[in-house]
N, C-alpha and C. Protein backbone atom coordinates (compact mmCIF):
# COMPACT_ATOMS: atom_id res chain seq x y z
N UNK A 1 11.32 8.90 22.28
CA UNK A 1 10.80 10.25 22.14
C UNK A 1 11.92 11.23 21.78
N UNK A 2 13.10 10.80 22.31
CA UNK A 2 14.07 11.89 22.41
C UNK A 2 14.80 11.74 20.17
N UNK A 3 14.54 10.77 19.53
CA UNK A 3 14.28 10.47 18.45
C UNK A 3 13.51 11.78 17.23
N UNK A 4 12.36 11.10 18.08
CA UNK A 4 11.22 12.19 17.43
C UNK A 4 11.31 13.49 17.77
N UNK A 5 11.98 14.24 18.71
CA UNK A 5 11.86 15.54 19.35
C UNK A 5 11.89 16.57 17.91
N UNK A 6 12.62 16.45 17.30
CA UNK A 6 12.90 17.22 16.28
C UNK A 6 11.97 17.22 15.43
N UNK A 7 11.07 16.58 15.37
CA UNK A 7 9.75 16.90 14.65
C UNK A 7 8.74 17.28 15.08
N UNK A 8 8.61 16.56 16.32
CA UNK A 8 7.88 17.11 17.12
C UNK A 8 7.82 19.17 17.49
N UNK A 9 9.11 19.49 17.60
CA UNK A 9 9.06 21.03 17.73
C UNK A 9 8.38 21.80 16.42
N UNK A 10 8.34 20.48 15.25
CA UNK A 10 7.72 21.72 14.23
C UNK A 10 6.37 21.66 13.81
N UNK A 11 5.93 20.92 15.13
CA UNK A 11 3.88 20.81 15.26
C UNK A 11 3.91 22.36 15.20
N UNK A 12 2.41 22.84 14.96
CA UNK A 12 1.99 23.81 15.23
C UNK A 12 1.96 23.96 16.87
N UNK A 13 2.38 24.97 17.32
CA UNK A 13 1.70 25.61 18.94
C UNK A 13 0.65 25.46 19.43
N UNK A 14 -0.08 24.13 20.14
CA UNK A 14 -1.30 24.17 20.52
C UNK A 14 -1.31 23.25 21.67
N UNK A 15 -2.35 22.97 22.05
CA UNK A 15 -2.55 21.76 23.03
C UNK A 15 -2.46 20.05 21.95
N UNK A 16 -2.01 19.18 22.40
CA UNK A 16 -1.97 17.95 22.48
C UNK A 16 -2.05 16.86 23.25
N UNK A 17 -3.02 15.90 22.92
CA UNK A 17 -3.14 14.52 23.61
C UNK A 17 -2.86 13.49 22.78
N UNK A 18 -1.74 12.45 23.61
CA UNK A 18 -1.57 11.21 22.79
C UNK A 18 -2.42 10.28 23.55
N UNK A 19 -2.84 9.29 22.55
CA UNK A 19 -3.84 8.15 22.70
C UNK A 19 -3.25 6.80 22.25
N UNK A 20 -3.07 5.63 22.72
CA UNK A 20 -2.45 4.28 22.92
C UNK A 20 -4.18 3.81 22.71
N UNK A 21 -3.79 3.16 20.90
CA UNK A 21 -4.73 2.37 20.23
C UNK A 21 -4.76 0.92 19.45
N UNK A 22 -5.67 -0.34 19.23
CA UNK A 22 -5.25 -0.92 18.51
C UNK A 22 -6.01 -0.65 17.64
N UNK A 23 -5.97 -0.86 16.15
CA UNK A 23 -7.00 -0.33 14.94
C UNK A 23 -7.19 -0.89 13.70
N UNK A 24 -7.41 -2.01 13.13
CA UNK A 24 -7.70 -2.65 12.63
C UNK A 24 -7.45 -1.41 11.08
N UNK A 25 -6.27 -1.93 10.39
CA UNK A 25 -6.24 -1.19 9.03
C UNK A 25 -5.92 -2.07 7.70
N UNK A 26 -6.06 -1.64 6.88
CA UNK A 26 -6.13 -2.24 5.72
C UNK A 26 -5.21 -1.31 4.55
N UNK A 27 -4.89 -1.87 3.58
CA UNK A 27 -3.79 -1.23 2.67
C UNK A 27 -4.62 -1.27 1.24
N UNK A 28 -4.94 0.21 1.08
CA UNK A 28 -5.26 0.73 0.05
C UNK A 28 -4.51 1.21 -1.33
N UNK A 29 -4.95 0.46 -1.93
CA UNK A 29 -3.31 0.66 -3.58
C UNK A 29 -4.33 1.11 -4.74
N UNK A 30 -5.62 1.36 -4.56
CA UNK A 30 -6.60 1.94 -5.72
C UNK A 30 -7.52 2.84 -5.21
N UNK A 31 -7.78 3.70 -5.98
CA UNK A 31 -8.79 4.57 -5.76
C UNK A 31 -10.04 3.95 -5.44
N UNK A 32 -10.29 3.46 -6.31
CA UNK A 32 -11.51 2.28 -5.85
C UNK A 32 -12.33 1.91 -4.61
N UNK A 33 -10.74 1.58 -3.70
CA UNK A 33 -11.10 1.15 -2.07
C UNK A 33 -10.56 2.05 -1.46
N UNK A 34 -10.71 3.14 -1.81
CA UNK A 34 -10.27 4.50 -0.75
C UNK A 34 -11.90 4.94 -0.33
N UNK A 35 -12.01 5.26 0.87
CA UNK A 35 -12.99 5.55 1.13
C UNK A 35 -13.28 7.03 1.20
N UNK A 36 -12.67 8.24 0.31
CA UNK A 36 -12.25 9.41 -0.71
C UNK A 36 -13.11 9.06 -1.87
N UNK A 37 -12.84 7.88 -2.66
CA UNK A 37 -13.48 7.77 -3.76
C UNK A 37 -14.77 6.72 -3.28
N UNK A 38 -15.12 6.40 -2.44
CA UNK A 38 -16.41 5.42 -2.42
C UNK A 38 -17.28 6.37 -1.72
N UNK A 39 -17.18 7.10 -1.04
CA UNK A 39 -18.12 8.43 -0.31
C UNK A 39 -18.40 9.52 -1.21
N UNK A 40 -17.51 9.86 -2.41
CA UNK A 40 -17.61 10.49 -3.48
C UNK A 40 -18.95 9.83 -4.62
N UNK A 41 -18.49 8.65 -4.75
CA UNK A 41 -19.28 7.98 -5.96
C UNK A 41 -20.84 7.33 -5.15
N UNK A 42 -20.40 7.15 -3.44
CA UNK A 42 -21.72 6.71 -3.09
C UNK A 42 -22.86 8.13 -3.43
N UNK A 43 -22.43 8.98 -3.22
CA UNK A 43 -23.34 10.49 -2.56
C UNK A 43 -22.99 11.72 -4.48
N UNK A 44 -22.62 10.36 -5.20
CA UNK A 44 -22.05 11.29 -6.68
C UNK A 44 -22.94 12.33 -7.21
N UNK A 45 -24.20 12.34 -7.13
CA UNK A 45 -25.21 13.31 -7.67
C UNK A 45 -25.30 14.73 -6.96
N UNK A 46 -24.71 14.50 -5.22
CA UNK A 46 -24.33 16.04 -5.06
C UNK A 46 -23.08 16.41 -5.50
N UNK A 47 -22.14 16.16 -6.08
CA UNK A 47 -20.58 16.10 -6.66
C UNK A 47 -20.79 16.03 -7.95
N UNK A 48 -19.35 17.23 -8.36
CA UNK A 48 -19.37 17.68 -9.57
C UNK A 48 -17.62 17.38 -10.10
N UNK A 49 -17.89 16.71 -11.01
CA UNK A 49 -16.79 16.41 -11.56
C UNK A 49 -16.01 15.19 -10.93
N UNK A 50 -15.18 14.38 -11.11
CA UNK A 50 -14.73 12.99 -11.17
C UNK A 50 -14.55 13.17 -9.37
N UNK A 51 -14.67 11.56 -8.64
CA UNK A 51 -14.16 11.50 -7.49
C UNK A 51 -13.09 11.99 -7.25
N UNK A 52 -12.50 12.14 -5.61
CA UNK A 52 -11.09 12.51 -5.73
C UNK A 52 -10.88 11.15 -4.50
N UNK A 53 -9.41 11.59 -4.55
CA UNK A 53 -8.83 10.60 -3.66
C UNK A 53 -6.90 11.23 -3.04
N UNK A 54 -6.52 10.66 -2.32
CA UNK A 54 -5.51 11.35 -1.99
C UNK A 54 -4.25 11.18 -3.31
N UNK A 55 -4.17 10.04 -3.62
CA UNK A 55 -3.41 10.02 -5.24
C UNK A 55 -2.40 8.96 -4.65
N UNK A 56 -2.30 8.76 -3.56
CA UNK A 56 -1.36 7.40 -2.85
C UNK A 56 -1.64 6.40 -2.63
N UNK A 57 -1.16 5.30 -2.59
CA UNK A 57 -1.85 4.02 -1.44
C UNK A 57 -1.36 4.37 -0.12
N UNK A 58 -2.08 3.99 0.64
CA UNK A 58 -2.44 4.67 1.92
C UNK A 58 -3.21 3.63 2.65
N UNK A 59 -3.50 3.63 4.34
CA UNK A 59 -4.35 3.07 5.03
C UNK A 59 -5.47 3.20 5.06
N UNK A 60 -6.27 2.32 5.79
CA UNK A 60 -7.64 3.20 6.18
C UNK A 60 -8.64 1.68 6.95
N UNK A 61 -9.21 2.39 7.74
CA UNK A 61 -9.84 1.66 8.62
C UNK A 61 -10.91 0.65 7.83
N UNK A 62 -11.24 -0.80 7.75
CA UNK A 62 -11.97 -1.41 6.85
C UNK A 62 -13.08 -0.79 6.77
N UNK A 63 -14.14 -0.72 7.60
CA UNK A 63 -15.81 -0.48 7.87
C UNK A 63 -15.75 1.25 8.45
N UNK A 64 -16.80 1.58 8.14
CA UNK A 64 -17.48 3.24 9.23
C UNK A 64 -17.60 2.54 10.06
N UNK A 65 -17.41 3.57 10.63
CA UNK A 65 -18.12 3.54 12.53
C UNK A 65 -19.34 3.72 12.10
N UNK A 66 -20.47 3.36 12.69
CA UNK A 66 -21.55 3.85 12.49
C UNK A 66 -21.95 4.86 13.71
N UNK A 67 -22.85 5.19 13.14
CA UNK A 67 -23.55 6.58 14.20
C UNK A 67 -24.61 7.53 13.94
N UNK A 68 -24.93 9.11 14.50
CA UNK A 68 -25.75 9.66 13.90
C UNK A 68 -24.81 10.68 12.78
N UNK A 69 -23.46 10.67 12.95
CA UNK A 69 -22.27 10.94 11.81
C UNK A 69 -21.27 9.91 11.60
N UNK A 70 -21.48 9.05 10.43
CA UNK A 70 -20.29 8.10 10.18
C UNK A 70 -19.16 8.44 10.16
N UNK A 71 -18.19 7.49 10.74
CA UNK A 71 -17.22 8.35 10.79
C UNK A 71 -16.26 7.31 9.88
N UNK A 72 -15.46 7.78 9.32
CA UNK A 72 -14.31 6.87 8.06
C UNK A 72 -12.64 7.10 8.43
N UNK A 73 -12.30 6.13 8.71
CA UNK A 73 -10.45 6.58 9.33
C UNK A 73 -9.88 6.32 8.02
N UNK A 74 -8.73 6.95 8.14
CA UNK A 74 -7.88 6.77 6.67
C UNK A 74 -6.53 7.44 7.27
N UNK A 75 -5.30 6.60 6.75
CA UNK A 75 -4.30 6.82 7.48
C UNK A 75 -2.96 7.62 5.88
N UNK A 76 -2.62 8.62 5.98
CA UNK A 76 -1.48 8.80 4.66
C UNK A 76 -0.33 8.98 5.02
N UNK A 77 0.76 7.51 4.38
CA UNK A 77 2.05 7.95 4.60
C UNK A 77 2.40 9.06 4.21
N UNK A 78 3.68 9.53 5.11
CA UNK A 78 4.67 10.34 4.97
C UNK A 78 5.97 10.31 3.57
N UNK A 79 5.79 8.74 3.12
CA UNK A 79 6.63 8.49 2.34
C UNK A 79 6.31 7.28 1.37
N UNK A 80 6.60 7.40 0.29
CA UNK A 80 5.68 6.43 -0.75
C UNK A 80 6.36 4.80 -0.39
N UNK A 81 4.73 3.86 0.36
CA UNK A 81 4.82 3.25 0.58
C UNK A 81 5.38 1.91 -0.68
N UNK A 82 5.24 2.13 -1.74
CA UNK A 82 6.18 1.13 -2.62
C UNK A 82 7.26 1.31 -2.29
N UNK A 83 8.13 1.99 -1.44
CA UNK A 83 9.73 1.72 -1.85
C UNK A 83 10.25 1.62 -0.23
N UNK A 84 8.96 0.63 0.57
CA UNK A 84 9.44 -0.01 1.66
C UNK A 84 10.27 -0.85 1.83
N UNK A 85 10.95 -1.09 2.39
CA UNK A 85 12.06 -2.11 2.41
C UNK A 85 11.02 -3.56 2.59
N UNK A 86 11.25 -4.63 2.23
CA UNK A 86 10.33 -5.87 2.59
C UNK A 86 10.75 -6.73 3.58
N UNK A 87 12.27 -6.48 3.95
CA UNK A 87 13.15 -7.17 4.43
C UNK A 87 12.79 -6.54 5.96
N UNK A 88 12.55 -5.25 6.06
CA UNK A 88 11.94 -4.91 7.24
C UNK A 88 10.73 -5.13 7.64
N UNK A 89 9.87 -5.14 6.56
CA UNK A 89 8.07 -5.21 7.06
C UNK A 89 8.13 -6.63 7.29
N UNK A 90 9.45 -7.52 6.78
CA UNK A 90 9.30 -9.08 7.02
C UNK A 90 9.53 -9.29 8.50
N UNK A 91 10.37 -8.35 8.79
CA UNK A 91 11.03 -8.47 10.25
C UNK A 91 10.32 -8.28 10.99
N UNK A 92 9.33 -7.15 11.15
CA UNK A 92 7.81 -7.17 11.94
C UNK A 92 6.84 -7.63 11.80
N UNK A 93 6.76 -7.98 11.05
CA UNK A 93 5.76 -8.94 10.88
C UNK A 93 6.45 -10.54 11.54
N UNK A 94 7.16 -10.58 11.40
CA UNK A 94 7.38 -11.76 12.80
C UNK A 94 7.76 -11.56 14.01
N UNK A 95 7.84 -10.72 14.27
CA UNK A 95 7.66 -10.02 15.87
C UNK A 95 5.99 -9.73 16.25
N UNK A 96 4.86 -9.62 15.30
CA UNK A 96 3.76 -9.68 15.40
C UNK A 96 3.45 -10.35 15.20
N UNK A 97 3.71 -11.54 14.67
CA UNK A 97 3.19 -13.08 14.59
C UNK A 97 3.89 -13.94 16.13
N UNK A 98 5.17 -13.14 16.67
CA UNK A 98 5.21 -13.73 17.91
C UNK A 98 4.66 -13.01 19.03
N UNK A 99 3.72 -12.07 18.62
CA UNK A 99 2.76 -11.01 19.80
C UNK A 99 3.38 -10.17 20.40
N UNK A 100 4.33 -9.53 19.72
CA UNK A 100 4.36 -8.30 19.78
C UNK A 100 3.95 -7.59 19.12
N UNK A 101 4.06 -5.96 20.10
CA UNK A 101 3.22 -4.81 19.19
C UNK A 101 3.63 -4.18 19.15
N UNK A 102 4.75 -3.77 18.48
CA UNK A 102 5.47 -2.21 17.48
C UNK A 102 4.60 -1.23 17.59
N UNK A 103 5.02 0.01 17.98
CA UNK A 103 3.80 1.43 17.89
C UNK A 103 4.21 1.91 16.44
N UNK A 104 2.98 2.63 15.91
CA UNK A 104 3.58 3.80 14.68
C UNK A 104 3.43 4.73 15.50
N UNK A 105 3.50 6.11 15.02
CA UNK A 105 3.28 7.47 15.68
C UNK A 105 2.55 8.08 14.19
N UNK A 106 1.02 8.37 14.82
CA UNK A 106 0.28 9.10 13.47
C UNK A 106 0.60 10.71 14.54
N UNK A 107 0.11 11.76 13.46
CA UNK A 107 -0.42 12.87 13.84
C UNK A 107 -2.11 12.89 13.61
N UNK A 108 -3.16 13.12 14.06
CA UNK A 108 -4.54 12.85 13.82
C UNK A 108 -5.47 14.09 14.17
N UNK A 109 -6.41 13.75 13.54
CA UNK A 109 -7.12 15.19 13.28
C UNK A 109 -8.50 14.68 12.67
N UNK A 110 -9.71 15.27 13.27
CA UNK A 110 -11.09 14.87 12.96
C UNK A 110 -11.52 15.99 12.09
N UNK A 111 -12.15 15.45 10.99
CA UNK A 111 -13.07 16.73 10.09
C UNK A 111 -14.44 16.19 9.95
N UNK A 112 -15.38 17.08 10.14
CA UNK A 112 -16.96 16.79 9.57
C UNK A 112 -17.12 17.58 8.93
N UNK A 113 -17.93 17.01 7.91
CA UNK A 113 -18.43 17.28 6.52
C UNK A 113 -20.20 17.47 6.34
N UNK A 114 -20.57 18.36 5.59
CA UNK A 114 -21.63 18.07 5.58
C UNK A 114 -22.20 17.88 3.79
N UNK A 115 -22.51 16.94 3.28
CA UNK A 115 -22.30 16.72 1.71
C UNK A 115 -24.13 17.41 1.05
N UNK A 116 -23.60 18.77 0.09
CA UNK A 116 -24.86 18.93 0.04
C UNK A 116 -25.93 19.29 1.18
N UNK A 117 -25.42 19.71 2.38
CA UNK A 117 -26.51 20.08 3.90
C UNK A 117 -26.99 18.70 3.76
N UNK A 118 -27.48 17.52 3.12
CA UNK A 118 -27.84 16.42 3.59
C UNK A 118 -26.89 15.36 4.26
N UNK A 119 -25.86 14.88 3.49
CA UNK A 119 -25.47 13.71 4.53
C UNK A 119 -24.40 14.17 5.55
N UNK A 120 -24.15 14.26 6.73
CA UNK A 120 -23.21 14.50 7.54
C UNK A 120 -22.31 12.58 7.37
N UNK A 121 -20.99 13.22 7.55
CA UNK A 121 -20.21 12.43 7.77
C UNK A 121 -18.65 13.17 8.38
N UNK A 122 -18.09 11.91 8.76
CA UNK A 122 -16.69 12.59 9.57
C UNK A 122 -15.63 11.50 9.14
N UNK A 123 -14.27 12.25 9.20
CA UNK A 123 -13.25 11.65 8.59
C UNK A 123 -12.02 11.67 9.93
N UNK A 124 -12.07 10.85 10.31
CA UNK A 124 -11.00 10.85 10.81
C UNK A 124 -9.59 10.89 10.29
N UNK A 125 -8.50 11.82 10.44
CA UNK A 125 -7.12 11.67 9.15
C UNK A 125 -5.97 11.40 10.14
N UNK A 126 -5.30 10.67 9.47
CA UNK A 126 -3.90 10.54 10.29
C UNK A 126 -2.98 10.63 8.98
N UNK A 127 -1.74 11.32 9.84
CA UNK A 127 -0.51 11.12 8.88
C UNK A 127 0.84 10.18 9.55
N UNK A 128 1.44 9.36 8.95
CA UNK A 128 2.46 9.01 10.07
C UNK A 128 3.30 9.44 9.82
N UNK A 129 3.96 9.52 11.26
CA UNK A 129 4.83 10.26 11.50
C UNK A 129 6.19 9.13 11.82
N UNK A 130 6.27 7.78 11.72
CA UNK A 130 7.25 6.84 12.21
C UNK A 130 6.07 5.62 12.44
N UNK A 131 6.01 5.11 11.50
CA UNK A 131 6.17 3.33 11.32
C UNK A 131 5.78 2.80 10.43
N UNK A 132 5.98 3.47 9.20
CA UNK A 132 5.53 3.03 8.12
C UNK A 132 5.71 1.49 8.00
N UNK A 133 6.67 0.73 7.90
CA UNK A 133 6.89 -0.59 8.01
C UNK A 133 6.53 -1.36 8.97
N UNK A 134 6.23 -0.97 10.31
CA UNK A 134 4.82 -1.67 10.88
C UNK A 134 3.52 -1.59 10.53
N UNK A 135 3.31 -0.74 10.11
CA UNK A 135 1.75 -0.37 9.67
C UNK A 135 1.68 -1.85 7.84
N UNK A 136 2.23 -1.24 7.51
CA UNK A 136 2.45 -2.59 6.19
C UNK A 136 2.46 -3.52 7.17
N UNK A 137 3.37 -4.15 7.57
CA UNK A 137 3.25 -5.43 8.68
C UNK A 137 1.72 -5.93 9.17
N UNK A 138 1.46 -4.82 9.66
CA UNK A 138 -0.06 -5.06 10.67
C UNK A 138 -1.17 -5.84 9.41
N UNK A 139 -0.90 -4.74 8.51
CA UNK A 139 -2.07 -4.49 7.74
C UNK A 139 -1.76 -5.96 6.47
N UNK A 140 -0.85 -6.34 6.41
CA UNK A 140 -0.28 -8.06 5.77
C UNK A 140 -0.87 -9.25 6.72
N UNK A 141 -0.90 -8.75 8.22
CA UNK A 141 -0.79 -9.89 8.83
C UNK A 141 -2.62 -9.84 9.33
N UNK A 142 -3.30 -8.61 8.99
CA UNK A 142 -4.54 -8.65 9.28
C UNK A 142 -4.93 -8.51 10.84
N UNK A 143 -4.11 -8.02 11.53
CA UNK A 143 -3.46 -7.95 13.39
C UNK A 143 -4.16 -6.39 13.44
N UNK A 144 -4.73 -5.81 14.11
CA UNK A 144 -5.18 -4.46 14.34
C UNK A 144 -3.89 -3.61 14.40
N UNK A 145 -3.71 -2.52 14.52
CA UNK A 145 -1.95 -1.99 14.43
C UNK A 145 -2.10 -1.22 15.88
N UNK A 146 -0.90 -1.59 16.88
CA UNK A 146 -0.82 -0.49 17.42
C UNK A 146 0.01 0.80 16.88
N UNK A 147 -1.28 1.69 17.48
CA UNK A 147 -1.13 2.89 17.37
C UNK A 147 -0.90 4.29 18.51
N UNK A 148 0.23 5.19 18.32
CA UNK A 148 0.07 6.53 19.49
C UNK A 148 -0.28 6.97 18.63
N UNK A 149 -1.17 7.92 18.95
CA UNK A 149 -1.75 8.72 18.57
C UNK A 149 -1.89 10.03 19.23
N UNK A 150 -0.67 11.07 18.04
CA UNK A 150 -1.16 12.84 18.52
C UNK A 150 -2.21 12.99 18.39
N UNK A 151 -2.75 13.94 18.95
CA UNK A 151 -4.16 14.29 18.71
C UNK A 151 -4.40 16.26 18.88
N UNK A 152 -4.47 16.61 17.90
CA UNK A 152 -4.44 18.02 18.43
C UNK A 152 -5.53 18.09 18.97
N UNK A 153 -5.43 19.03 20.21
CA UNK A 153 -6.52 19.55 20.78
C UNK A 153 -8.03 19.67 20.65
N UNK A 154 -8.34 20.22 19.67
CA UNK A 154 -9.95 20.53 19.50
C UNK A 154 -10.53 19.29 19.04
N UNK A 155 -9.84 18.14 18.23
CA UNK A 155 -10.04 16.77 17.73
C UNK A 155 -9.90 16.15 19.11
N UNK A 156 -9.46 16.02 20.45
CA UNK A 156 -8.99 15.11 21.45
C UNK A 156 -10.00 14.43 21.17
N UNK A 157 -11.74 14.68 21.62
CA UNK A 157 -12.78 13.95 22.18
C UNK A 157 -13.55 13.06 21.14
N UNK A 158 -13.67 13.87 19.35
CA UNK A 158 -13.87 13.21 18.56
C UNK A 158 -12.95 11.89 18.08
N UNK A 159 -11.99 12.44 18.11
CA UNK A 159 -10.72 11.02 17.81
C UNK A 159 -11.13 9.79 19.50
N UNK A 160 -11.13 9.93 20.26
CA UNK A 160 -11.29 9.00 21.45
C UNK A 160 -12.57 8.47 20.60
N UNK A 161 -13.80 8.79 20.67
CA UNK A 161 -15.02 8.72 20.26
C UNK A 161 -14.86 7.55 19.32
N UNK A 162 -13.96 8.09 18.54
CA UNK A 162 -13.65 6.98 17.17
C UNK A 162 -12.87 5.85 17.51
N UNK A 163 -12.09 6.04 18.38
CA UNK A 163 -10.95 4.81 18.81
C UNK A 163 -12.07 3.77 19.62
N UNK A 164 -13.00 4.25 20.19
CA UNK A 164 -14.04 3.34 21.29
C UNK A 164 -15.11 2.63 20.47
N UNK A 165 -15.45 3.27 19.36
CA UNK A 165 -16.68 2.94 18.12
C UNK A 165 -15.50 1.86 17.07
N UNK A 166 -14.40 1.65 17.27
CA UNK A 166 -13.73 0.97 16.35
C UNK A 166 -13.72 -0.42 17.08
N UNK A 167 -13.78 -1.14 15.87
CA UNK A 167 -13.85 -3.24 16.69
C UNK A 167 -12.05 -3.18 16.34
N UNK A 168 -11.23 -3.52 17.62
CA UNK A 168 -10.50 -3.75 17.51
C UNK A 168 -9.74 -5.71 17.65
């Protein structure tokens, strides 16, 4: 922690809860399987003009949660995941093939949407904040990732919600 402090001071001023998760993620390298552009092109007739997507490869939880608001996790590095070292994601990834579990540190934050007043849906977002090369690891070895998870305040109960609705 004493690591992270220095980033930590330049959160916004609010309340925070961290949450100890495992989360089943997957590594997104096309627009295609971003679930940005498949919620766009599923629901395309209320949407105007081309899907969007964050413009990175990035994480994101395989399946919705289901519910009476789906909810979609999606995780965006801090730093462009092509120019990971391999020699490191190799190194955790055999520390997770011998059962251990490396934490990342996301920052996380719930948004609902309502597309057109008809479909409600919710996005769960994370950014990481420290483990990019475990998260590659996890998501190679098909292992759920542990995760801490900030959680600002007004998101605490929706983000839990989502961590309990997730098959880990």
């Amino acid at each position: 922690m004493r690591a992270l402090e220095p980033l930590l001071q330049e959160l916004e001023t609010g309340h925070y809860r961290m949450l100890l998760a495992d989360l089943p993620l997957e590594r997104v390298r096309t627009a295609e399987q971003s679930w940005w552009w498949l919620r766009r092109t599923e629901t395309r007739s209320a949407w105007e003009g081309d899907p969007d997507w964050p413009g990175i490869e990035h994480f994101q939880v395989p399946r919705a949660i289901p519910g009476e608001m789906p909810a979609y996790g999606s995780v965006v590095p801090s730093q462009p995941l092509d120019a990971l070292d391999p020699v490191t994601v190799g190194r955790y990834a055999e520390a997770i093939a011998r059962g251990e579990r490396p934490a990342a540190l996301l920052l996380v934050w719930a948004e609902d949407r309502y597309i057109s007043a008809e479909w409600p849906e919710r996005f769960v977002l994370g950014v990481v904040l420290d483990g990019h090369h475990r998260l590659a690891a996890y998501a190679a070895a098909g292992v759920p990732a542990r995760l801490v998870l900030l959680v600002q305040g007004e998101s605490g109960e929706t983000v839990e919600d989502f961590v309990r609705g997730c098959p880990g």
